[in-house]
Protein backbone atom coordinates (compact mmCIF):
# COMPACT_ATOMS: atom_id res chain seq x y z
CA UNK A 1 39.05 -23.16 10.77
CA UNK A 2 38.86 -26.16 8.18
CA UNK A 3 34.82 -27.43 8.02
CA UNK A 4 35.27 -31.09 8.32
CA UNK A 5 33.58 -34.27 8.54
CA UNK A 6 35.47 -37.18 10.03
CA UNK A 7 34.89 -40.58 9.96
CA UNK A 8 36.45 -42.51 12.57
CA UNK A 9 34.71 -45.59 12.40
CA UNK A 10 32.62 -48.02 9.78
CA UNK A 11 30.97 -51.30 9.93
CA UNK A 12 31.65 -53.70 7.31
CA UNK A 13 27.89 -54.74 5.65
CA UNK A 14 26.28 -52.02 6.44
CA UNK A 15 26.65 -48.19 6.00
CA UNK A 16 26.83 -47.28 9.91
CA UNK A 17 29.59 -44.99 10.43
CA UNK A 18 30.53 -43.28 13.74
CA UNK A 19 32.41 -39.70 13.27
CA UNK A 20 32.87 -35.53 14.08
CA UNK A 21 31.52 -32.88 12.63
CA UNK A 22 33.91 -30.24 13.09
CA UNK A 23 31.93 -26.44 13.86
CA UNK A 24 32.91 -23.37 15.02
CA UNK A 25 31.75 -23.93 18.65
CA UNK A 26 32.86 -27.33 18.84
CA UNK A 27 32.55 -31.30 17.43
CA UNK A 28 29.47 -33.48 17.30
CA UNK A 29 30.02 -37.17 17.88
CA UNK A 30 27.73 -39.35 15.38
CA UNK A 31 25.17 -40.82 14.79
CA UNK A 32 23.85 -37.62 16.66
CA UNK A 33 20.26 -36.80 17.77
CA UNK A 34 19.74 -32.76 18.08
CA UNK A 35 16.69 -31.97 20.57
CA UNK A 36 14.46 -29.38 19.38
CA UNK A 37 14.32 -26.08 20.69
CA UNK A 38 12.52 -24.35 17.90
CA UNK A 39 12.44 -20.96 20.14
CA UNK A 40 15.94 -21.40 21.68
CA UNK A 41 14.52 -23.33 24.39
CA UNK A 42 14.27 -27.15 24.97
CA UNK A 43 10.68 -26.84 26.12
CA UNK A 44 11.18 -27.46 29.90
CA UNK A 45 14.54 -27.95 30.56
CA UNK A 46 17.21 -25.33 31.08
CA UNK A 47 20.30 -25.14 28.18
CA UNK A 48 21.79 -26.82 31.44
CA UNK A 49 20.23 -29.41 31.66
CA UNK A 50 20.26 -30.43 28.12
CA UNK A 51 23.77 -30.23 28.37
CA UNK A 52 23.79 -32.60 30.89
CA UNK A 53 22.17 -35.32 29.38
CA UNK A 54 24.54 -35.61 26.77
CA UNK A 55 23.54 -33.57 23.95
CA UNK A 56 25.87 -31.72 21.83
CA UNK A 57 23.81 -29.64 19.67
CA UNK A 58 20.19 -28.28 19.52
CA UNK A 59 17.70 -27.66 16.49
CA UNK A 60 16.47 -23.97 16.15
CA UNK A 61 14.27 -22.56 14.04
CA UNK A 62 15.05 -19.33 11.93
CA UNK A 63 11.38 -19.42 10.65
CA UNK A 64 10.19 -18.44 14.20
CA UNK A 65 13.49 -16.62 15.83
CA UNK A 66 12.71 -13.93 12.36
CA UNK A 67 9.67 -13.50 13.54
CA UNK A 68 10.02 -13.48 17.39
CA UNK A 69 12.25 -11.81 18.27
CA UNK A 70 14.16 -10.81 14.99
CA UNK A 71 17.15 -11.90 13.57
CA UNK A 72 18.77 -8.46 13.56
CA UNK A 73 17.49 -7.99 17.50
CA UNK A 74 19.46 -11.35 18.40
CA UNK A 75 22.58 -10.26 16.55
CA UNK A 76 22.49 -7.02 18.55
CA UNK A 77 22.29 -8.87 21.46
CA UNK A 78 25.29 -10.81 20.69
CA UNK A 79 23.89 -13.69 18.05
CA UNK A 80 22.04 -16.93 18.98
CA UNK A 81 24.68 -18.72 20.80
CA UNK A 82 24.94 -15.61 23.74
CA UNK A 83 21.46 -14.62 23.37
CA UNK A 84 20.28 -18.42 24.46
CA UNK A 85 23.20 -18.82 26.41
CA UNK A 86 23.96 -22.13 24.77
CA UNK A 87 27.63 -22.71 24.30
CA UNK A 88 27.80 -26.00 22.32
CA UNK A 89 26.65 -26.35 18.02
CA UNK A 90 23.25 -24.80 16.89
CA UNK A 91 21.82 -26.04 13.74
CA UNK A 92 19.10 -23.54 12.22
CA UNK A 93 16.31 -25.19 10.05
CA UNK A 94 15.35 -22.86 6.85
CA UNK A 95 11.88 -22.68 8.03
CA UNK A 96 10.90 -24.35 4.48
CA UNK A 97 8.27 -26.76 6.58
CA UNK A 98 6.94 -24.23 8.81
CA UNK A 99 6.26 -21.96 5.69
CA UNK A 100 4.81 -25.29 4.31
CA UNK A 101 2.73 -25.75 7.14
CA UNK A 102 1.01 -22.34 6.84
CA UNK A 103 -1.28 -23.74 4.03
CA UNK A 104 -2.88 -21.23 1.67
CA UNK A 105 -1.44 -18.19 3.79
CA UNK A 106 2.29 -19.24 1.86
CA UNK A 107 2.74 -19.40 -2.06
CA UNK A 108 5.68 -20.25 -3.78
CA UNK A 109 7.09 -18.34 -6.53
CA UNK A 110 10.03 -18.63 -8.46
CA UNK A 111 12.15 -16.22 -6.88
CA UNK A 112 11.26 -17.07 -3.30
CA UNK A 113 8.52 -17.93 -0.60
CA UNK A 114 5.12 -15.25 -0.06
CA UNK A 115 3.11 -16.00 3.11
CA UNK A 116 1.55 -13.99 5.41
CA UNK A 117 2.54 -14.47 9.65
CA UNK A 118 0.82 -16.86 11.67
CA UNK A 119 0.92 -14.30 14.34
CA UNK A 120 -0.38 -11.03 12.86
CA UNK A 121 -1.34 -12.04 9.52
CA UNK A 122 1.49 -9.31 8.08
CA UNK A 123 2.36 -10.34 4.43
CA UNK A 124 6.01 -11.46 4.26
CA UNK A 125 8.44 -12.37 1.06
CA UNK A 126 11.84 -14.10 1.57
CA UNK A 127 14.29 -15.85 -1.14
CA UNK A 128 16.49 -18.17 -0.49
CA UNK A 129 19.17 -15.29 0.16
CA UNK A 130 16.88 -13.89 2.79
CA UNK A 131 16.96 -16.98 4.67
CA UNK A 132 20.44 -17.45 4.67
CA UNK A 133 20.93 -13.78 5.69
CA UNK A 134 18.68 -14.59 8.71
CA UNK A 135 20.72 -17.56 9.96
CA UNK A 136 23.98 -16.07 9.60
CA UNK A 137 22.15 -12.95 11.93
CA UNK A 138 21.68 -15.53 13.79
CA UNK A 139 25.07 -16.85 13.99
CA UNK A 140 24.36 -20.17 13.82
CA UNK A 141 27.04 -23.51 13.48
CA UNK A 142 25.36 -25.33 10.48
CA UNK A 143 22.45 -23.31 8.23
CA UNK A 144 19.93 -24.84 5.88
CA UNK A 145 19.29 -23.58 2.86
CA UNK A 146 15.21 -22.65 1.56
CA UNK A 147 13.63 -25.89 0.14
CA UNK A 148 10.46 -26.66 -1.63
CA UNK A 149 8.47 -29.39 0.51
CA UNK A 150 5.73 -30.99 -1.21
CA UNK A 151 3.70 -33.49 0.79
CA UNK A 152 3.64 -37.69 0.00
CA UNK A 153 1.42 -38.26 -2.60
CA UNK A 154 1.65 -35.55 -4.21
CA UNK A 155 1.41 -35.66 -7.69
CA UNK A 156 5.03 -36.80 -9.78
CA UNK A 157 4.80 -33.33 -11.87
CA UNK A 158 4.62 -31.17 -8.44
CA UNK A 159 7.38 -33.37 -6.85
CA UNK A 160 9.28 -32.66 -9.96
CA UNK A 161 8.69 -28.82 -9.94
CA UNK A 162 9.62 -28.61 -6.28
CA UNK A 163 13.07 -30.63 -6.92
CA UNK A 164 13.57 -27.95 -9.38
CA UNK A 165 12.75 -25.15 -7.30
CA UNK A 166 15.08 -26.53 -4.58
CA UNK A 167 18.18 -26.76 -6.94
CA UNK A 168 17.75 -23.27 -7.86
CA UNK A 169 17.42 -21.90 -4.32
CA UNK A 170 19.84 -24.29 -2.78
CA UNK A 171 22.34 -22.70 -6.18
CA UNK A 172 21.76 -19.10 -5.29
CA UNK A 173 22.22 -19.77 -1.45
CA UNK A 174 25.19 -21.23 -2.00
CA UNK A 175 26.16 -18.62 -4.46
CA UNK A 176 25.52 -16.00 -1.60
CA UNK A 177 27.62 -18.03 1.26
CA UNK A 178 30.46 -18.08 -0.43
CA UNK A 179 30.87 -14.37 -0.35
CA UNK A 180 30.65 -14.44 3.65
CA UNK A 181 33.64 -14.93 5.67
CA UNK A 182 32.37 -17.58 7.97
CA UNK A 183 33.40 -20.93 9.47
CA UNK A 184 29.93 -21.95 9.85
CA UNK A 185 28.22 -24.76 7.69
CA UNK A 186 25.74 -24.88 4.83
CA UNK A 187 23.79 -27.74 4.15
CA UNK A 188 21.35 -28.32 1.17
CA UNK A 189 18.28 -30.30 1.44
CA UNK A 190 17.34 -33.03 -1.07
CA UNK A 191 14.18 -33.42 -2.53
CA UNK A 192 12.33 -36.11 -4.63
CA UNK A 193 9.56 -37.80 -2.88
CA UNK A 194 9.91 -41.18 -3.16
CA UNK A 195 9.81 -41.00 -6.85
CA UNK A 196 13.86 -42.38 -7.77
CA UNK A 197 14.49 -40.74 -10.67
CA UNK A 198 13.84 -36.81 -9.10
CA UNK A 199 15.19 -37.97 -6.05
CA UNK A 200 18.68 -38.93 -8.31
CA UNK A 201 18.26 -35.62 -10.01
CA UNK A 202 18.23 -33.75 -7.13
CA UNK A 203 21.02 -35.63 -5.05
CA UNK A 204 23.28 -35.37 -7.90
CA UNK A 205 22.29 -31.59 -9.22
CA UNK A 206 23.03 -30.63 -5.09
CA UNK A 207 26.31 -33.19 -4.43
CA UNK A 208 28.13 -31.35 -7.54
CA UNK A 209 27.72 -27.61 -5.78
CA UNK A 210 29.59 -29.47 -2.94
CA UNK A 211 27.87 -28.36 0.32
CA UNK A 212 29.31 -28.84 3.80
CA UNK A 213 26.51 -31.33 4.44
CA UNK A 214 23.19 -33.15 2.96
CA UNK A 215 20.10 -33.55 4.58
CA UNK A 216 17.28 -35.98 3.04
CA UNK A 217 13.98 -34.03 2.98
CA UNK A 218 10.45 -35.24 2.43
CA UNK A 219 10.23 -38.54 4.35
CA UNK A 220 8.77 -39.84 7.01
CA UNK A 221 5.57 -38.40 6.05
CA UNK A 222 3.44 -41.24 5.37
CA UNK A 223 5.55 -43.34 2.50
CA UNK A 224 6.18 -46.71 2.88
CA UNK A 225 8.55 -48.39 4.91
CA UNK A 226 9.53 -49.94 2.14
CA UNK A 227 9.95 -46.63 0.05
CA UNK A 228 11.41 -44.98 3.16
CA UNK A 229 14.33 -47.45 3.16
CA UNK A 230 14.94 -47.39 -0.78
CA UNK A 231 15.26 -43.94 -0.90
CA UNK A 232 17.72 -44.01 1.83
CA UNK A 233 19.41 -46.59 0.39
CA UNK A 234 19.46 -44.87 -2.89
CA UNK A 235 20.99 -41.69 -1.31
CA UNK A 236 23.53 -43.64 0.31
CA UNK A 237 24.63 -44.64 -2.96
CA UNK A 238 24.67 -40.88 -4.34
CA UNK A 239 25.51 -39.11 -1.29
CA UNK A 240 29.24 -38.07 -0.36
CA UNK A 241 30.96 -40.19 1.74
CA UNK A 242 32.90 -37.72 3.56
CA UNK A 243 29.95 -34.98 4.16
CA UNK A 244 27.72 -35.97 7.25
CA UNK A 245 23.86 -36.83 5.84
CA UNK A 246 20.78 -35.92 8.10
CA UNK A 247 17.59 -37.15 7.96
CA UNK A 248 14.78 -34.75 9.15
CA UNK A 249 12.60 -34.87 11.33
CA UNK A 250 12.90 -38.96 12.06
CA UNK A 251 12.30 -40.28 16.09
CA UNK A 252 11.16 -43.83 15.77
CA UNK A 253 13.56 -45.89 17.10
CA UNK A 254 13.60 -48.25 14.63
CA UNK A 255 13.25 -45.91 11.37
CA UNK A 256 16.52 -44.38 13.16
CA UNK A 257 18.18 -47.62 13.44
CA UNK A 258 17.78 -48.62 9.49
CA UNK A 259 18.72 -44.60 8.87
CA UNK A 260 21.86 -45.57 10.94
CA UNK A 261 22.06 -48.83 8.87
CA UNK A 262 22.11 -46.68 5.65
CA UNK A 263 24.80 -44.15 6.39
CA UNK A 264 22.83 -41.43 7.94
CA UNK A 265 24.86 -38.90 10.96
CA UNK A 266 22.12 -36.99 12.05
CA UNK A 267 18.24 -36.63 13.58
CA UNK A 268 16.13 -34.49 14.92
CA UNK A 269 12.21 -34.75 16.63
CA UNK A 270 9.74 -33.54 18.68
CA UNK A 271 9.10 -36.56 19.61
CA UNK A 272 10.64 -37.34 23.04
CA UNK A 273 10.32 -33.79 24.40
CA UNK A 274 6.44 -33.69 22.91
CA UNK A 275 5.99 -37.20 24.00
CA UNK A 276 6.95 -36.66 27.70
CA UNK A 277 4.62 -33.46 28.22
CA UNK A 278 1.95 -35.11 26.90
CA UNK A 279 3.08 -37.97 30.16
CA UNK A 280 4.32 -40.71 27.60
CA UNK A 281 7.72 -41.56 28.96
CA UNK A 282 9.96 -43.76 26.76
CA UNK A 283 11.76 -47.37 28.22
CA UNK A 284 12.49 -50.34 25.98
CA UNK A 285 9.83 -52.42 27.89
CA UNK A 286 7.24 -49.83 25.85
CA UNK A 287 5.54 -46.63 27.02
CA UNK A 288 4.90 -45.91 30.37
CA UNK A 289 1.42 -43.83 30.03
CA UNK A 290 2.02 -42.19 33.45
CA UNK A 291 -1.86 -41.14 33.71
CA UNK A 292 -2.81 -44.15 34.06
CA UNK A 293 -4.59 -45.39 37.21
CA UNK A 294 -2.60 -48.15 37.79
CA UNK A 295 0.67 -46.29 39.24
CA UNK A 296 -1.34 -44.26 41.65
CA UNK A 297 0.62 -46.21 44.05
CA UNK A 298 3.58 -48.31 42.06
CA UNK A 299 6.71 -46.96 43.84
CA UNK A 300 9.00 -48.03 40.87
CA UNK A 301 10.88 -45.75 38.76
CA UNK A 302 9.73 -45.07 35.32
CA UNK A 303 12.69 -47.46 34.16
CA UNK A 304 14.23 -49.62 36.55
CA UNK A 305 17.27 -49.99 34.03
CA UNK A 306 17.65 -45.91 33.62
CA UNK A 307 20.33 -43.61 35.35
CA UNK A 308 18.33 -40.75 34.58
CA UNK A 309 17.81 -38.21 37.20
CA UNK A 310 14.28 -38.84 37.40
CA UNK A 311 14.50 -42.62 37.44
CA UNK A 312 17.04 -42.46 40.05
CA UNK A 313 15.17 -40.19 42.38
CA UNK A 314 10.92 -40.58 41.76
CA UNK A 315 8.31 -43.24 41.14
CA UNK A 316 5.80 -43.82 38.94
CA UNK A 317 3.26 -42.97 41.81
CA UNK A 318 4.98 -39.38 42.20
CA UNK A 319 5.22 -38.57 38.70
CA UNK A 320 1.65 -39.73 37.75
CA UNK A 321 0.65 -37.20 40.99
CA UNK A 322 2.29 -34.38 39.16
CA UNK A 323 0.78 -35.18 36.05
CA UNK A 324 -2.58 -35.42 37.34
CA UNK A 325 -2.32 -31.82 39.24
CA UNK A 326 -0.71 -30.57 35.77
CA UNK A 327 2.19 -29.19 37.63
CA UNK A 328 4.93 -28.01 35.51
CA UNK A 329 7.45 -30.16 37.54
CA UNK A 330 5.25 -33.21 35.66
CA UNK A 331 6.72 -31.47 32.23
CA UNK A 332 10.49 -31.28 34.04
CA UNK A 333 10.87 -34.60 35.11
CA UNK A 334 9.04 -36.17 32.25
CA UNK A 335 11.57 -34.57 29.94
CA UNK A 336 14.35 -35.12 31.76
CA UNK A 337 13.91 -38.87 31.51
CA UNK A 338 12.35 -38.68 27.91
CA UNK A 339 15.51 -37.23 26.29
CA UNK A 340 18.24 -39.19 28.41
CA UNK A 341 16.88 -42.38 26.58
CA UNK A 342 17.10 -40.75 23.66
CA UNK A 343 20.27 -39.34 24.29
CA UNK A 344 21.59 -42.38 26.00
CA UNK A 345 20.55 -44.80 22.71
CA UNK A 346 22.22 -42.33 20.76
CA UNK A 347 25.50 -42.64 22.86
CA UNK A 348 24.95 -46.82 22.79
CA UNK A 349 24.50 -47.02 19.04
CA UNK A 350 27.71 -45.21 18.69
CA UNK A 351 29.45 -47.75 20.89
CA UNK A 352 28.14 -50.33 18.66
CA UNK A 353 29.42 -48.74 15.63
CA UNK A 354 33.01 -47.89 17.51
CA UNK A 355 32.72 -51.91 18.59
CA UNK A 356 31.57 -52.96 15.32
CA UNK A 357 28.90 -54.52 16.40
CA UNK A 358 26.30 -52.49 15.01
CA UNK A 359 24.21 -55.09 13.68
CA UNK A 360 23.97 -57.19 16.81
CA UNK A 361 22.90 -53.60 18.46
CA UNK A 362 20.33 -53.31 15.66
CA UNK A 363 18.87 -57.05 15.71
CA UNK A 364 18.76 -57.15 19.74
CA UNK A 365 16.89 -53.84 19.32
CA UNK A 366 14.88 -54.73 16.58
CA UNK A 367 13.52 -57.74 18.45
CA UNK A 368 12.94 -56.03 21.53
CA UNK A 369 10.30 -53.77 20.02
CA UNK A 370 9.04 -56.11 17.94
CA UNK A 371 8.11 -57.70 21.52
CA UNK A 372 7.02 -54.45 23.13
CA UNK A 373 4.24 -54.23 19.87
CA UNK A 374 2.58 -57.30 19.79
């Protein structure tokens, strides 16, 4: 099998481009939104029902599947895809933000990652090898290679020692896929803050090892907008125009919109899934906080616009009920209807781009929730 990126479709003035990434267990229509299912589970839906609503890959993460259960333990039992029972993509993060996340119980070194286990407190060591080794345990369709994640704000000379750490991983990872006979992907992660030279540096040192795909690290973590959309702008400019981009960890609607703008394939987020547990369910009209008092007794769906199956069947009044008793149907239903509009904007932005008329999409968006803040 060829790895492949195709672009079907572009919009003249502006970056937009619908297209297929080409994996082993099948092709993913962009601009593409993964739902997160850091455990191998969409957290209260079945693989089913994510299916269902449209999505054609999921986000797990190799961080936690090494730890629980073990990536030699899923491989036995037939590798991610069988173990999950999810036929469709799987995209593996490297577990370089969780690792992050641990705080003083991870140091980085030059050869690799030390941190001890949020579970048992066991002291741990991986390199960037390690990590691939775990995904392709795993089995997964596109891996990410181990990046060094400093926060926003950091100082320039630790944003500049963690773009050089992630060149050298991101070198020997590659060095180390290329003897595996595999289909899958591998995808390196650009660094850089938003300081432009590094980021340059980086996109350039990473472009020339000529990875399957690029995804743009480090944003959306309290920058800007203004420095968000440079530094997308500035990797459009430096990025391959025939590799798919991804931009982590990104759910607003509208950052996703001037990613989309910018050339950008791919997303992922708690946010809808996180969101709807927590009984704040997504419409374009603005959030529907279903706790509220006020739809004890409003017998309207959710969204009166939505074809989800829990707009089309329950109101307000029934899912605020739920809610209120903590049922875990409240979780269900609240998903359900949180990732079909994010699904379903996914699928409509696409149009657009297939129409070529992105940028009406965008402005008629735009203004929407512009209305839905003030």
């Amino acid at each position: 099998m060829k790895k492949a990126f195709i672009v079907e479709t572009s919009e003249a003035g502006s970056s937009a481009r619908a297209g297929l990434i080409q994996t082993p267990h099948g092709a993913i229509p962009t601009p593409a939104f993964a739902p997160v299912a850091s455990q191998g589970s969409v957290k209260g839906l079945t693989h089913d029902q994510v299916s269902a609503l449209g999505a054609h890959l999921i986000l797990c993460n190799s961080y936690h599947l090494f730890l629980r259960p073990g990536a030699e333990a899923v491989r036995a039992m037939g590798g991610l895809h069988a173990f999950i029972s999810w036929p469709k993509p799987i995209l593996t993060d490297s577990g370089g933000f969780q690792i992050y996340s641990l705080g003083p119980l991870a140091r980085v070194r030059r050869d690799g990652v030390a941190f001890a286990s949020h579970l048992d407190g066991s002291k741990l060591f991986l390199t960037p090898e390690d990590v691939l080794g775990i995904q392709l345990l795993l089995g997964s369709d596109i891996m990410m290679v181990l990046d060094h994640f400093v926060p926003f704000a950091s100082p320039e000379a630790k944003v500049g020692d963690a773009v050089e750490t992630t060149i050298r991983w991101a070198g020997r990872a590659r060095d180390a896929f290329l003897k595996q006979e595999t289909n899958a992907h591998l995808w390196a992660i650009t660094q850089g803050g938003v300081v432009p030279d590094l980021r340059r540096r980086c996109t350039e040192e990473l472009t020339a090892m000529d990875f399957d795909g690029y995804a743009i690290g480090g944003l959306g973590i309290g920058e800007a907008k203004a420095q968000l959309h440079e530094t997308l702008e500035q990797s459009d400019a430096l990025l391959p125009k025939n590799k798919p981009r991804y931009l982590m960890g990104m759910g607003y609607l509208a950052d996703i919109l001037e990613a989309v703008d910018r050339g950008v394939d791919l997303f992922d987020c708690v946010l809808p899934t996180r969101n709807a547990r927590n009984g704040s369910l997504f419409t374009l009209q603005g959030i529907v906080t279903i706790k509220n008092k006020k739809y004890a007794d409003d017998l309207r769906p959710v969204d009166e616009t939505c074809n989800c199956p829990t707009c089309r069947r329950y109101s307000r009044a029934y899912l605020r009920h739920l809610y209120e008793r903590k049922e875990i149907t409240s979780a269900v239903l609240n998903t359900i209807h949180n990732l079909h509009f994010y699904l379903d904007f996914f699928a409509k932005m696409r149009q657009s781009i297939q129409s070529h008329s992105f940028q009406r999409f965008k402005l008629n968006l735009m203004n929407m929730l512009k209305e839905v803040n003030r």
